[in-house]
Structure formats: C-alpha cells, structure tokens
PDB file of N, CA and C in Angstrom:
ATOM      1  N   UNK A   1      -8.785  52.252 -42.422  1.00  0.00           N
ATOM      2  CA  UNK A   1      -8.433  51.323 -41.353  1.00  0.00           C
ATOM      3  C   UNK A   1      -7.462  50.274 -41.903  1.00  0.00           C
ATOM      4  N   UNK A   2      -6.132  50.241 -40.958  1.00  0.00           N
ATOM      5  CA  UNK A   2      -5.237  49.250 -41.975  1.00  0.00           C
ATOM      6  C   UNK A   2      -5.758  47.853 -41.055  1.00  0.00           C
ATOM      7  N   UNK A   3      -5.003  46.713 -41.966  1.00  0.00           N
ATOM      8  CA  UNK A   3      -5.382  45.460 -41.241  1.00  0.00           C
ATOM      9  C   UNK A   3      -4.371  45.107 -40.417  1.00  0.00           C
ATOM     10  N   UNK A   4      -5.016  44.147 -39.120  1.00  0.00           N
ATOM     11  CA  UNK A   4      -3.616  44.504 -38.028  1.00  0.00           C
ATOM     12  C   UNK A   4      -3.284  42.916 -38.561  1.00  0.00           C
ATOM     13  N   UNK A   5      -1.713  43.547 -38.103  1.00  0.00           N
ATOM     14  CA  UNK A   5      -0.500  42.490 -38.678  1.00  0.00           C
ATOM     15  C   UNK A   5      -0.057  41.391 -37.652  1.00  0.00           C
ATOM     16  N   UNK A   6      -0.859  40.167 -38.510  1.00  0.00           N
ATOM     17  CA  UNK A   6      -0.325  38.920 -37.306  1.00  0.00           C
ATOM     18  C   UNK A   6       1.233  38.772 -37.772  1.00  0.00           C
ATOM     19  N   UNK A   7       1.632  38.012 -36.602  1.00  0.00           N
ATOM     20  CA  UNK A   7       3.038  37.667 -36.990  1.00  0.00           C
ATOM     21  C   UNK A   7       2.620  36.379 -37.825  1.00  0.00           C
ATOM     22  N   UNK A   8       3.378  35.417 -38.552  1.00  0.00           N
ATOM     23  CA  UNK A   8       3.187  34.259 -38.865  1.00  0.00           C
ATOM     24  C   UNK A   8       3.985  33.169 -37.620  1.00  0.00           C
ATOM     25  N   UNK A   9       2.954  32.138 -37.479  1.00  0.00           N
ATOM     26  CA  UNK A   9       3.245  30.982 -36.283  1.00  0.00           C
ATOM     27  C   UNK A   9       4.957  30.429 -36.228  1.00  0.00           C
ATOM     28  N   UNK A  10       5.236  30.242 -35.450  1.00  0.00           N
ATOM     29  CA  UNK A  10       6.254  29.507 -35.794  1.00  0.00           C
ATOM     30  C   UNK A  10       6.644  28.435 -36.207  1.00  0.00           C
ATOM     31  N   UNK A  11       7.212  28.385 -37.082  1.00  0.00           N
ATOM     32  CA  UNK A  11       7.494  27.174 -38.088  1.00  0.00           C
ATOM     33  C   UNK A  11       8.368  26.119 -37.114  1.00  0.00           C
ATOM     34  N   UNK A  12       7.514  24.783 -37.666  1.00  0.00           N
ATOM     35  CA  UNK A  12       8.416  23.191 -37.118  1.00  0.00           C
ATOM     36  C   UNK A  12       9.373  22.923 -38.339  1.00  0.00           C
ATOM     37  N   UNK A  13       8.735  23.567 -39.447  1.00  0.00           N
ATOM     38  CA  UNK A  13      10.035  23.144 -40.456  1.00  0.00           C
ATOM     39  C   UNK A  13      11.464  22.696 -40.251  1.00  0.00           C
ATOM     40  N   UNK A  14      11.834  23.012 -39.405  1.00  0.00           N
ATOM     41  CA  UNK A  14      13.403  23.009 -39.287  1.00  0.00           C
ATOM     42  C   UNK A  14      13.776  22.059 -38.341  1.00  0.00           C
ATOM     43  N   UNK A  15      12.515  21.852 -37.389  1.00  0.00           N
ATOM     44  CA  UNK A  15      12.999  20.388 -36.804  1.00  0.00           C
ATOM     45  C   UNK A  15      12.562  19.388 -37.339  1.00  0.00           C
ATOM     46  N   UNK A  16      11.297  19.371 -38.451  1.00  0.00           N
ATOM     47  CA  UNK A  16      11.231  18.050 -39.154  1.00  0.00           C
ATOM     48  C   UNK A  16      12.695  17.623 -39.956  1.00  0.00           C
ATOM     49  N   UNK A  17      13.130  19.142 -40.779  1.00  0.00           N
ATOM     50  CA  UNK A  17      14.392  18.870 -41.344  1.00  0.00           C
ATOM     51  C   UNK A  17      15.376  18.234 -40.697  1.00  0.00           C
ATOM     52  N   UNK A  18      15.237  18.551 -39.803  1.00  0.00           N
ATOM     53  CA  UNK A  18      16.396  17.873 -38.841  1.00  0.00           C
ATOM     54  C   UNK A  18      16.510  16.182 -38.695  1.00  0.00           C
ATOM     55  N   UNK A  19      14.691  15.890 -38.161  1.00  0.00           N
ATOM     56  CA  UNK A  19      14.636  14.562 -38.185  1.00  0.00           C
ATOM     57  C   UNK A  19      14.653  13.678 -39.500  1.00  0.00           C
ATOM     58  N   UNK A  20      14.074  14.456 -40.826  1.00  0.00           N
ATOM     59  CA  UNK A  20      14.570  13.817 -41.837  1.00  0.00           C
ATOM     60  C   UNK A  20      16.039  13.654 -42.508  1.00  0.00           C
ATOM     61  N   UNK A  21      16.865  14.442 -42.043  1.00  0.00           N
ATOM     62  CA  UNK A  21      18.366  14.233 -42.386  1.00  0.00           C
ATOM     63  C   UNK A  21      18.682  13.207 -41.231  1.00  0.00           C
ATOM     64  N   UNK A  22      18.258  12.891 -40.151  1.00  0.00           N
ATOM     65  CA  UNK A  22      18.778  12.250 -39.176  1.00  0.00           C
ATOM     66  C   UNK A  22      18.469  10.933 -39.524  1.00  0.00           C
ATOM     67  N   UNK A  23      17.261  10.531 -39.870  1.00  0.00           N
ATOM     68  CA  UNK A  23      16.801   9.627 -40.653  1.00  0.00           C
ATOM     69  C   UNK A  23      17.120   9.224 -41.668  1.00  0.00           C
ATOM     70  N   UNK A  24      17.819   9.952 -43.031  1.00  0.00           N
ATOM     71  CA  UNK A  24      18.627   9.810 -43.744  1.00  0.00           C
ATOM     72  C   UNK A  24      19.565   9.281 -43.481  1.00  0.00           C
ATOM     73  N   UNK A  25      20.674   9.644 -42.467  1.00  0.00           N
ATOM     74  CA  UNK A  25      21.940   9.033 -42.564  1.00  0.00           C
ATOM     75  C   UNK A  25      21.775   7.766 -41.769  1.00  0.00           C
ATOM     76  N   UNK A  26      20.862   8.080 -40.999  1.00  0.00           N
ATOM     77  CA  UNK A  26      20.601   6.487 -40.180  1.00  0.00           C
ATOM     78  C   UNK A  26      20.471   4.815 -41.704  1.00  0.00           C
ATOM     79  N   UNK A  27      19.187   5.737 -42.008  1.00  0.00           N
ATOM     80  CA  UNK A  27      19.403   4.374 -43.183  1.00  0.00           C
ATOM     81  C   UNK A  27      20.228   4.712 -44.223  1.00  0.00           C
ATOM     82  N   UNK A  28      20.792   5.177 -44.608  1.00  0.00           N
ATOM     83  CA  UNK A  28      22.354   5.559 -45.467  1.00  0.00           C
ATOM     84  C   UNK A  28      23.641   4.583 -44.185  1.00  0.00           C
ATOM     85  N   UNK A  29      23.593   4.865 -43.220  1.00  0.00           N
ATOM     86  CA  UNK A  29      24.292   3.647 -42.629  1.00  0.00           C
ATOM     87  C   UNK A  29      24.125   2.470 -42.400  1.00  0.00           C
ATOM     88  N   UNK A  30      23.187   2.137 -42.336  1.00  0.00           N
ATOM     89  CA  UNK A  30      22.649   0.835 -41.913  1.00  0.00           C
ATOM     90  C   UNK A  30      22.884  -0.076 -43.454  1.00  0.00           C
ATOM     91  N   UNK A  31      22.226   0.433 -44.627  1.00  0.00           N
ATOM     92  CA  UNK A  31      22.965   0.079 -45.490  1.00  0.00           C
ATOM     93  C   UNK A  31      23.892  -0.429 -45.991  1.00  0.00           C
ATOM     94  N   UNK A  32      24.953   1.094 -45.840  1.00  0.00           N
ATOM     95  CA  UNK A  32      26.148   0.722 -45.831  1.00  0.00           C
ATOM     96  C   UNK A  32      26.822  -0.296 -44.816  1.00  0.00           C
ATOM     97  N   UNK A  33      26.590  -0.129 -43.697  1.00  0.00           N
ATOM     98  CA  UNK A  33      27.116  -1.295 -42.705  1.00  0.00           C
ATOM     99  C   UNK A  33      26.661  -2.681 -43.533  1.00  0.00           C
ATOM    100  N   UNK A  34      25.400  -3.438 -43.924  1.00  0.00           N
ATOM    101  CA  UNK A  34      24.944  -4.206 -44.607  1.00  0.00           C
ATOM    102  C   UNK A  34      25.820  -4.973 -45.971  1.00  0.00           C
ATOM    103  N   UNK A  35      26.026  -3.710 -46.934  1.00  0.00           N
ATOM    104  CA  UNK A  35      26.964  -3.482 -47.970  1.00  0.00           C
ATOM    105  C   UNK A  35      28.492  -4.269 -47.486  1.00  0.00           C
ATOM    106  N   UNK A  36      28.898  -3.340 -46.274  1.00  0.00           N
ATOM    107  CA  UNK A  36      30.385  -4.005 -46.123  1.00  0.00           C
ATOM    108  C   UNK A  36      30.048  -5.424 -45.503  1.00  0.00           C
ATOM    109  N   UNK A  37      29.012  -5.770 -44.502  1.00  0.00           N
ATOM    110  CA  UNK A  37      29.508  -7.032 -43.975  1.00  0.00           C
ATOM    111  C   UNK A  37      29.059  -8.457 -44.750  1.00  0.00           C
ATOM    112  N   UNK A  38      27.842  -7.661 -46.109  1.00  0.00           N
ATOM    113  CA  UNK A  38      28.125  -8.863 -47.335  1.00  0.00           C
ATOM    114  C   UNK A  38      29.242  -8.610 -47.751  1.00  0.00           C
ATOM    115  N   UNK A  39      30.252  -7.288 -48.712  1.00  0.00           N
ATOM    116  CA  UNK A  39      31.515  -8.216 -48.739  1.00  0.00           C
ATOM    117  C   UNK A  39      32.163  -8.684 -48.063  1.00  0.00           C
ATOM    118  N   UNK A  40      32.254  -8.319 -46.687  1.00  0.00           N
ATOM    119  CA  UNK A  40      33.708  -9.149 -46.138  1.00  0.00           C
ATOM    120  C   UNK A  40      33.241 -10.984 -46.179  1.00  0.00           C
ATOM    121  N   UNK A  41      31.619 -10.705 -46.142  1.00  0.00           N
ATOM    122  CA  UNK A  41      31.574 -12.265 -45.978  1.00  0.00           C
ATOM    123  C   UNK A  41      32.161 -12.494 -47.398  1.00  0.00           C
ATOM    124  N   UNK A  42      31.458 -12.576 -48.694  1.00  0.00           N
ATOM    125  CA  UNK A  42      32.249 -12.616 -50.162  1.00  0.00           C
ATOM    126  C   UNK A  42      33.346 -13.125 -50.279  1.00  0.00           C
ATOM    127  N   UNK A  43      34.096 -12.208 -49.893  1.00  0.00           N
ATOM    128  CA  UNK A  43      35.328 -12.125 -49.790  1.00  0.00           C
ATOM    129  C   UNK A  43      35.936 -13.123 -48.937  1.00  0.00           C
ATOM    130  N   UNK A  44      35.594 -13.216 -47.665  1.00  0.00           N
ATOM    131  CA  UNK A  44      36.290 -14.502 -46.955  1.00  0.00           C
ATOM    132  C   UNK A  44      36.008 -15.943 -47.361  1.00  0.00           C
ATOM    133  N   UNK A  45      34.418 -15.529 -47.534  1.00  0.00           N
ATOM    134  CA  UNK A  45      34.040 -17.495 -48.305  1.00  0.00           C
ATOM    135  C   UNK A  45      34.565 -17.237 -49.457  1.00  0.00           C
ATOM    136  N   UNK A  46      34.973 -16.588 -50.651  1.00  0.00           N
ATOM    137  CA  UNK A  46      35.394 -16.948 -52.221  1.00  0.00           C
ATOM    138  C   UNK A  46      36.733 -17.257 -52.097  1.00  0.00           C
TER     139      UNK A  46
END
C-alpha cells in the first residue's frame, strides 16, 4: 500500500518577502530622507 501524496500547503513565503523588502526600502528611505535634510541644514547654518 503506497502512502497517498498530499500536495504541500501553499506557501505565504513570498508575500511576507514582499512585505519585508517593502519595509526595507521604506526605512532605507526615511533615513536617507533624514540623512539629506540634516545636511542641507549643516550646510546652510555652517
């Protein structure tokens, strides 16, 4: 008697991936936005 073959569930993997790269660049920008508008201040007060 063979054993009957489940499929495997379908994976969320690929939309967590999604939301963690989305999340990534979100704070990778926010950052950076942060980054530039301390220098321009820097830069204009020095």
């Amino acid at each position: 008697m063979s054993a009957v073959r489940r499929r495997p569930p379908a994976t969320k993997k690929p939309a967590q991936n999604e939301i963690n790269k989305k999340a990534i660049l979100w704070v990778a920008g926010a950052f950076a936005a942060v980054v530039i508008v301390m220098s321009v201040l820097i830069i204009v007060n020095g």
